[in-house]
Protein backbone atom coordinates (compact mmCIF):
# COMPACT_ATOMS: atom_id res chain seq x y z
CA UNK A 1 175.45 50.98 96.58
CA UNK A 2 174.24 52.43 99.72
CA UNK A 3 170.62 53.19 98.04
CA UNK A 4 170.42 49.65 96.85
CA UNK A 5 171.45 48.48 100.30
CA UNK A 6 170.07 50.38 102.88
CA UNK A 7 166.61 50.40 100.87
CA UNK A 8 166.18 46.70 100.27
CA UNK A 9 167.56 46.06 103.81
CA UNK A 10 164.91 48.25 105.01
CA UNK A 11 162.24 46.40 103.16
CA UNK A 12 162.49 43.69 105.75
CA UNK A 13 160.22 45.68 108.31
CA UNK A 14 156.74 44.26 106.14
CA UNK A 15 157.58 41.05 107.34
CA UNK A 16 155.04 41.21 109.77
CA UNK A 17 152.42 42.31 107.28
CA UNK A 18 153.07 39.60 104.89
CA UNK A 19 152.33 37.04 108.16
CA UNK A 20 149.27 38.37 108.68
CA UNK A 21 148.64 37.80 104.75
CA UNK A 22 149.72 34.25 104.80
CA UNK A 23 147.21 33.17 107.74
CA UNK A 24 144.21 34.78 105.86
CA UNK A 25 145.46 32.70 102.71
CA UNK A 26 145.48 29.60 105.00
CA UNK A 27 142.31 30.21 105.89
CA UNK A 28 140.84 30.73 102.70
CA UNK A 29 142.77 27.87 101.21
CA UNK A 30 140.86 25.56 103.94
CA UNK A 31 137.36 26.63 102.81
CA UNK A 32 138.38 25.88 99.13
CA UNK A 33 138.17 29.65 97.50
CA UNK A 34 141.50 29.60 95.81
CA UNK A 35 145.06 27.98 95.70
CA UNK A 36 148.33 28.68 96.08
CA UNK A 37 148.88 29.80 92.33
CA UNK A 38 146.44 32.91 92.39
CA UNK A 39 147.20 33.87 95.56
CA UNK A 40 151.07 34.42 94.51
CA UNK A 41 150.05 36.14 91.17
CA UNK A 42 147.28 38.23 92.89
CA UNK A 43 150.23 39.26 95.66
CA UNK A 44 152.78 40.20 93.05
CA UNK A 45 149.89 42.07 90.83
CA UNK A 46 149.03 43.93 93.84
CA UNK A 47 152.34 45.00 94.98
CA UNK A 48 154.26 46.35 92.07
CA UNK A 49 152.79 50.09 92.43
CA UNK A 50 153.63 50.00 95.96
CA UNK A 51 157.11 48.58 95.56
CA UNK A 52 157.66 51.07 92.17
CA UNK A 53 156.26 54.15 94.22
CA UNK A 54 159.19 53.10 96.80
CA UNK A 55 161.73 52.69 94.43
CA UNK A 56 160.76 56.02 92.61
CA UNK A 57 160.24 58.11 95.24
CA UNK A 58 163.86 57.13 97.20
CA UNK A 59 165.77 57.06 93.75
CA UNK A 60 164.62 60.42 92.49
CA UNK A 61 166.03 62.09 95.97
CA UNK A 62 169.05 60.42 96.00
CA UNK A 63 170.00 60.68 92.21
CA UNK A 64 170.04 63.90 91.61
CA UNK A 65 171.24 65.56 95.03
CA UNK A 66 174.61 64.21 94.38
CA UNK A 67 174.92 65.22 90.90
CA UNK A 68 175.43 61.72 89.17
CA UNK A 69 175.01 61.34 85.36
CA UNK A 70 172.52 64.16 84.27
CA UNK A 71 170.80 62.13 81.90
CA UNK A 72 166.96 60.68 82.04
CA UNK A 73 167.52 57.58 80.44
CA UNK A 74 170.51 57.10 83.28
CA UNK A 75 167.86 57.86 85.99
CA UNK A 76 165.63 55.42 85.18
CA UNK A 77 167.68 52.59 84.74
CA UNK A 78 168.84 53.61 88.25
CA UNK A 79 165.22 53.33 89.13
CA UNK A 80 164.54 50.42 87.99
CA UNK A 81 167.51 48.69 89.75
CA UNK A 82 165.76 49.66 92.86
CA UNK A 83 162.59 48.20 92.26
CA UNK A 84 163.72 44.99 90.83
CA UNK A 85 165.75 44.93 94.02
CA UNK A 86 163.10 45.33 96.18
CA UNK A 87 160.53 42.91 93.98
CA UNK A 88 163.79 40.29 95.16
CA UNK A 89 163.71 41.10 98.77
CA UNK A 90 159.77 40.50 98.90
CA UNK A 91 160.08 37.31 97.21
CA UNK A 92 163.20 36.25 99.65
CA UNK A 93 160.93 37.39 102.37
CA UNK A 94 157.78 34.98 101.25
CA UNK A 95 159.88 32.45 100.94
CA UNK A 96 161.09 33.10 105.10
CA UNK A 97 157.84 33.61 105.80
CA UNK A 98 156.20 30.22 103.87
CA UNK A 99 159.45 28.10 106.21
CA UNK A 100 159.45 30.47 109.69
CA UNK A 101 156.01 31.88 110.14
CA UNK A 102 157.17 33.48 113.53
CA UNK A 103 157.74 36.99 112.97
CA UNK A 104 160.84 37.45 115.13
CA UNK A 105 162.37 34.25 113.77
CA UNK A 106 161.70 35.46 110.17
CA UNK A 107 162.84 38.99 110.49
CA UNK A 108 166.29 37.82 112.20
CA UNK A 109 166.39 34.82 109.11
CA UNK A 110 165.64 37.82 106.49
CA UNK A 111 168.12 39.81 108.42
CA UNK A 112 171.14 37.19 108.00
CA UNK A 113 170.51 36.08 104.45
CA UNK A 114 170.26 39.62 103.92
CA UNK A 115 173.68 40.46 105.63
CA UNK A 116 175.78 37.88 104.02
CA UNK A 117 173.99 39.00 100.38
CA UNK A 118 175.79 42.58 100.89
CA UNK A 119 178.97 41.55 102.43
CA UNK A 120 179.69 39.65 99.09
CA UNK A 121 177.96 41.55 96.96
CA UNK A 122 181.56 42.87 95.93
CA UNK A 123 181.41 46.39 97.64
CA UNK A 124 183.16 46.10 100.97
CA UNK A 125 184.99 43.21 99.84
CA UNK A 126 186.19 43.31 96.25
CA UNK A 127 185.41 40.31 93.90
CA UNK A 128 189.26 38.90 93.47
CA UNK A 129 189.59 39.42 97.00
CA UNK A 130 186.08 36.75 98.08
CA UNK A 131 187.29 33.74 99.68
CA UNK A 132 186.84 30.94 96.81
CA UNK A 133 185.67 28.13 99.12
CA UNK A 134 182.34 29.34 100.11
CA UNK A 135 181.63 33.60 100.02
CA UNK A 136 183.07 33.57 96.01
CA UNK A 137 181.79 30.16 94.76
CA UNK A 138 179.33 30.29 94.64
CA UNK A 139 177.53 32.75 97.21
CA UNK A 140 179.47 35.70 95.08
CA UNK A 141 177.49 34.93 92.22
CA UNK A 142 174.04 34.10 92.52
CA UNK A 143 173.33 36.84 95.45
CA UNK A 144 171.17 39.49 93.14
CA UNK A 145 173.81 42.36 94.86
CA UNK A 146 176.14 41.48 92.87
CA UNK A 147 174.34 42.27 89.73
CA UNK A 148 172.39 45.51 91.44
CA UNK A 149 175.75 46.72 92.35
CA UNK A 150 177.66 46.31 88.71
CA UNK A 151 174.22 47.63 87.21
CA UNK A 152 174.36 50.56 89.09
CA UNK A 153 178.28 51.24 88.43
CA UNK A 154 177.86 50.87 84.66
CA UNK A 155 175.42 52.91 84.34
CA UNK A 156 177.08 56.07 85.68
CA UNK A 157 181.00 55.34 84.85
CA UNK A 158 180.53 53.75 81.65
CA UNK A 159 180.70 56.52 78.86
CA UNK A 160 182.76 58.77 80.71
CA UNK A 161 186.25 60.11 81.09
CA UNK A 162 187.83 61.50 84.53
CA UNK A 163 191.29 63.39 85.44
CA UNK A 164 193.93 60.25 86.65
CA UNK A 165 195.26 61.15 89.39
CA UNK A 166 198.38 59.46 88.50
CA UNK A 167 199.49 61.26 85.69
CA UNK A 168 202.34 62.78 87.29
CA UNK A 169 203.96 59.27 87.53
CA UNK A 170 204.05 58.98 83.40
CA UNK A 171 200.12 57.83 83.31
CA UNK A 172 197.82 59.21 81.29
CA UNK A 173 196.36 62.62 82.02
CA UNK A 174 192.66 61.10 81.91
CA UNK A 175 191.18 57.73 82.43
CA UNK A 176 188.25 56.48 81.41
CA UNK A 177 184.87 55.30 83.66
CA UNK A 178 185.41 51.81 81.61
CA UNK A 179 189.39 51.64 82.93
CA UNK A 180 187.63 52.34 86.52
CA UNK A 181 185.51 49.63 86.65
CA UNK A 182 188.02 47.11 85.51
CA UNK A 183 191.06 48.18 87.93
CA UNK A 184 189.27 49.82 90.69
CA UNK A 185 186.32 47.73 91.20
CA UNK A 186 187.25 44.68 89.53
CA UNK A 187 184.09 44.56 88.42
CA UNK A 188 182.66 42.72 84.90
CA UNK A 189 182.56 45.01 81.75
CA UNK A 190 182.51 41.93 79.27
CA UNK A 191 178.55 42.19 78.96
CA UNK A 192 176.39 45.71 79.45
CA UNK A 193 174.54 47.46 82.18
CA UNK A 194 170.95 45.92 80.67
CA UNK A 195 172.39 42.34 81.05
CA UNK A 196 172.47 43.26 84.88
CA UNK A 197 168.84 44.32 84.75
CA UNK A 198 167.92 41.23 82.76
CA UNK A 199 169.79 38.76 85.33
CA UNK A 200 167.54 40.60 88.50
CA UNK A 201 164.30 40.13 86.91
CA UNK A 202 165.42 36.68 86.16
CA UNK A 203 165.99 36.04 89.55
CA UNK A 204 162.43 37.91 90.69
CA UNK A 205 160.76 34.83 88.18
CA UNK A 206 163.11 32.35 89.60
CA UNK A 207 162.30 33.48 93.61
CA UNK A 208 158.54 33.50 92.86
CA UNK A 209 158.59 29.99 91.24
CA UNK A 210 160.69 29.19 94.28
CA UNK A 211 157.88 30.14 96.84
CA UNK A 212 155.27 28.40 94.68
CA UNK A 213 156.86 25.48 95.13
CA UNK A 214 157.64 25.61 98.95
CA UNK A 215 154.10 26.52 99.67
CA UNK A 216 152.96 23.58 97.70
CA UNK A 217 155.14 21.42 98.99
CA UNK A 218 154.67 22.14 102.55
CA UNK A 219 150.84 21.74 101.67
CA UNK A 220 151.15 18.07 101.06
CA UNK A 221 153.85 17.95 103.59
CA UNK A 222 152.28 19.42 106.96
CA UNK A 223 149.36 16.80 107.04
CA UNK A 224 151.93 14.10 106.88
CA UNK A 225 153.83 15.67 109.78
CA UNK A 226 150.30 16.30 111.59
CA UNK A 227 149.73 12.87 111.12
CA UNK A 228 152.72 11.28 112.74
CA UNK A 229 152.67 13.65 115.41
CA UNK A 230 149.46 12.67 116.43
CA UNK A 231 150.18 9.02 116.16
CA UNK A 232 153.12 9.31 118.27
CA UNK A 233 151.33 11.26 120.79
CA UNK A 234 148.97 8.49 121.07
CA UNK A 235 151.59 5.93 121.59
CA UNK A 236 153.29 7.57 124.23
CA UNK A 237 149.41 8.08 125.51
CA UNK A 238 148.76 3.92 125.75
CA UNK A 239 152.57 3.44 126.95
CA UNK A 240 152.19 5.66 130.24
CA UNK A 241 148.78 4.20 130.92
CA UNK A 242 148.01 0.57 129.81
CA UNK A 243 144.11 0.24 129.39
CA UNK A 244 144.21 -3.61 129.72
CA UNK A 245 145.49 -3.33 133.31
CA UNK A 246 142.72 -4.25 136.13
CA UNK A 247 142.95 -2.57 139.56
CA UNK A 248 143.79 -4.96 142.88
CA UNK A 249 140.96 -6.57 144.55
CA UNK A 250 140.45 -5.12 147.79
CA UNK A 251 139.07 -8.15 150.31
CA UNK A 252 135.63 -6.61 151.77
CA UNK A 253 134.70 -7.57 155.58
CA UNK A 254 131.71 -8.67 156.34
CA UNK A 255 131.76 -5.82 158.82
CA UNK A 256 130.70 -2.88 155.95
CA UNK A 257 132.00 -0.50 158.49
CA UNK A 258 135.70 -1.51 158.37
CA UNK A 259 138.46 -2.59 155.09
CA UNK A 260 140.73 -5.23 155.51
């Protein structure tokens, strides 16, 4: 949990990098050399080594220094958790960044959304304990920490068996990972680990369609504004001044020294 928090939280700070991107694109997109649709496949294209040298390289320190499940196939499911969670946060953070080009505006936006994502994600505050109003239905279940979170859990509790603590008290002397899950976590063991996985890369398709569609749509929108602004500016202009007034004649003296 702390992994898959701290690291996509942290994945905020190229914000400011992705700004700079977006004003060469506008530029670009003015003098006709491409649209919006290659420039979000060329930006995905070109960031998934970066993003799965990040995940790797943070996952492979903090798997195996605490000892979790000593299997391969474990650790890179656990790996790729991480960099589907990060491919999310980049997407979220286009999608700041295509509404709140200002870079302290967007990080503290990105910030928030990314906040309220991890305080329901089910960790600090279990799932059956989510206010049902608002933070359960339905923020509980369409933030992707939800899903990173149960992924992650599965994948190192599931298939295992641990000492019960309370097996003085006429419980069974062992209990499995499964049994942990369900009455510890409250988490959802109807459907596997991999069903996790699947819903995150679902939501990387569904936050890149997302973006598409903002940037197109603010395309066809920001000459409209442009236009009305302008128009209203000029309204106020021939309020405050009237053009069709004429200035007072002065009387002229015959003297050309003097004014009356």
């Amino acid at each position: 949990m702390f992994v898959a928090s701290f690291l996509t939280f942290m994945a905020i700070a190229g914000f400011p990098s992705f700004v700079e991107e977006m004003k060469v694109f506008e530029r670009e997109r003015l003098n006709g050399h491409y649209g919006v649709t290659p420039f979000g496949i060329g930006n995905t294209l070109s960031a998934l080594p970066f993003l799965a040298l990040v995940a790797l390289i943070p996952g492979a320190i903090t798997y195996f220094l605490p000892g979790l499940h000593h299997r391969y196939q474990h650790f890179l499911f656990f790996v790729i958790i991480l960099f589907a969670c990060m491919m999310l946060v980049e997407s979220l953070m286009m999608i700041v960044a295509s509404v709140v080009p200002n870079i302290l505006m967007g990080i503290i936006v990105g910030d928030g959304i990314q906040g309220i994502m991890i305080l329901v994600g089910g960790f600090f505050r279990l799932p059956t304990d989510l206010p049902k109003p608002l933070l359960k239905y339905p923020f509980y279940h369409i933030v992707f920490h939800k899903y990173a979170y149960q992924g992650l859990f599965k994948n190192e509790f599931l298939g295992l068996t641990f000492p019960n603590a309370e097996a003085g008290n006429g419980g069974s002397p062992t209990i499995t990972g499964e049994e942990i899950l369900k009455q510890t976590w409250h988490f959802e063991t109807a459907y596997s680990k991999w069903v996790d996985l699947a819903i995150l890369f679902a939501m990387v398709v569904f936050y890149r369609v997302l973006f598409l569609i903002v940037m197109k749509t603010t395309e066809k929108v920001k000459p409209v504004m442009v236009k009305f602004m302008s128009a209203t500016r000029k309204e106020r202009t021939q309020v405050t001044v009237n053009p069709s007034a004429t200035p007072l004649a002065t009387p002229y003296c015959a003297d050309k020294r003097q004014w009356q």
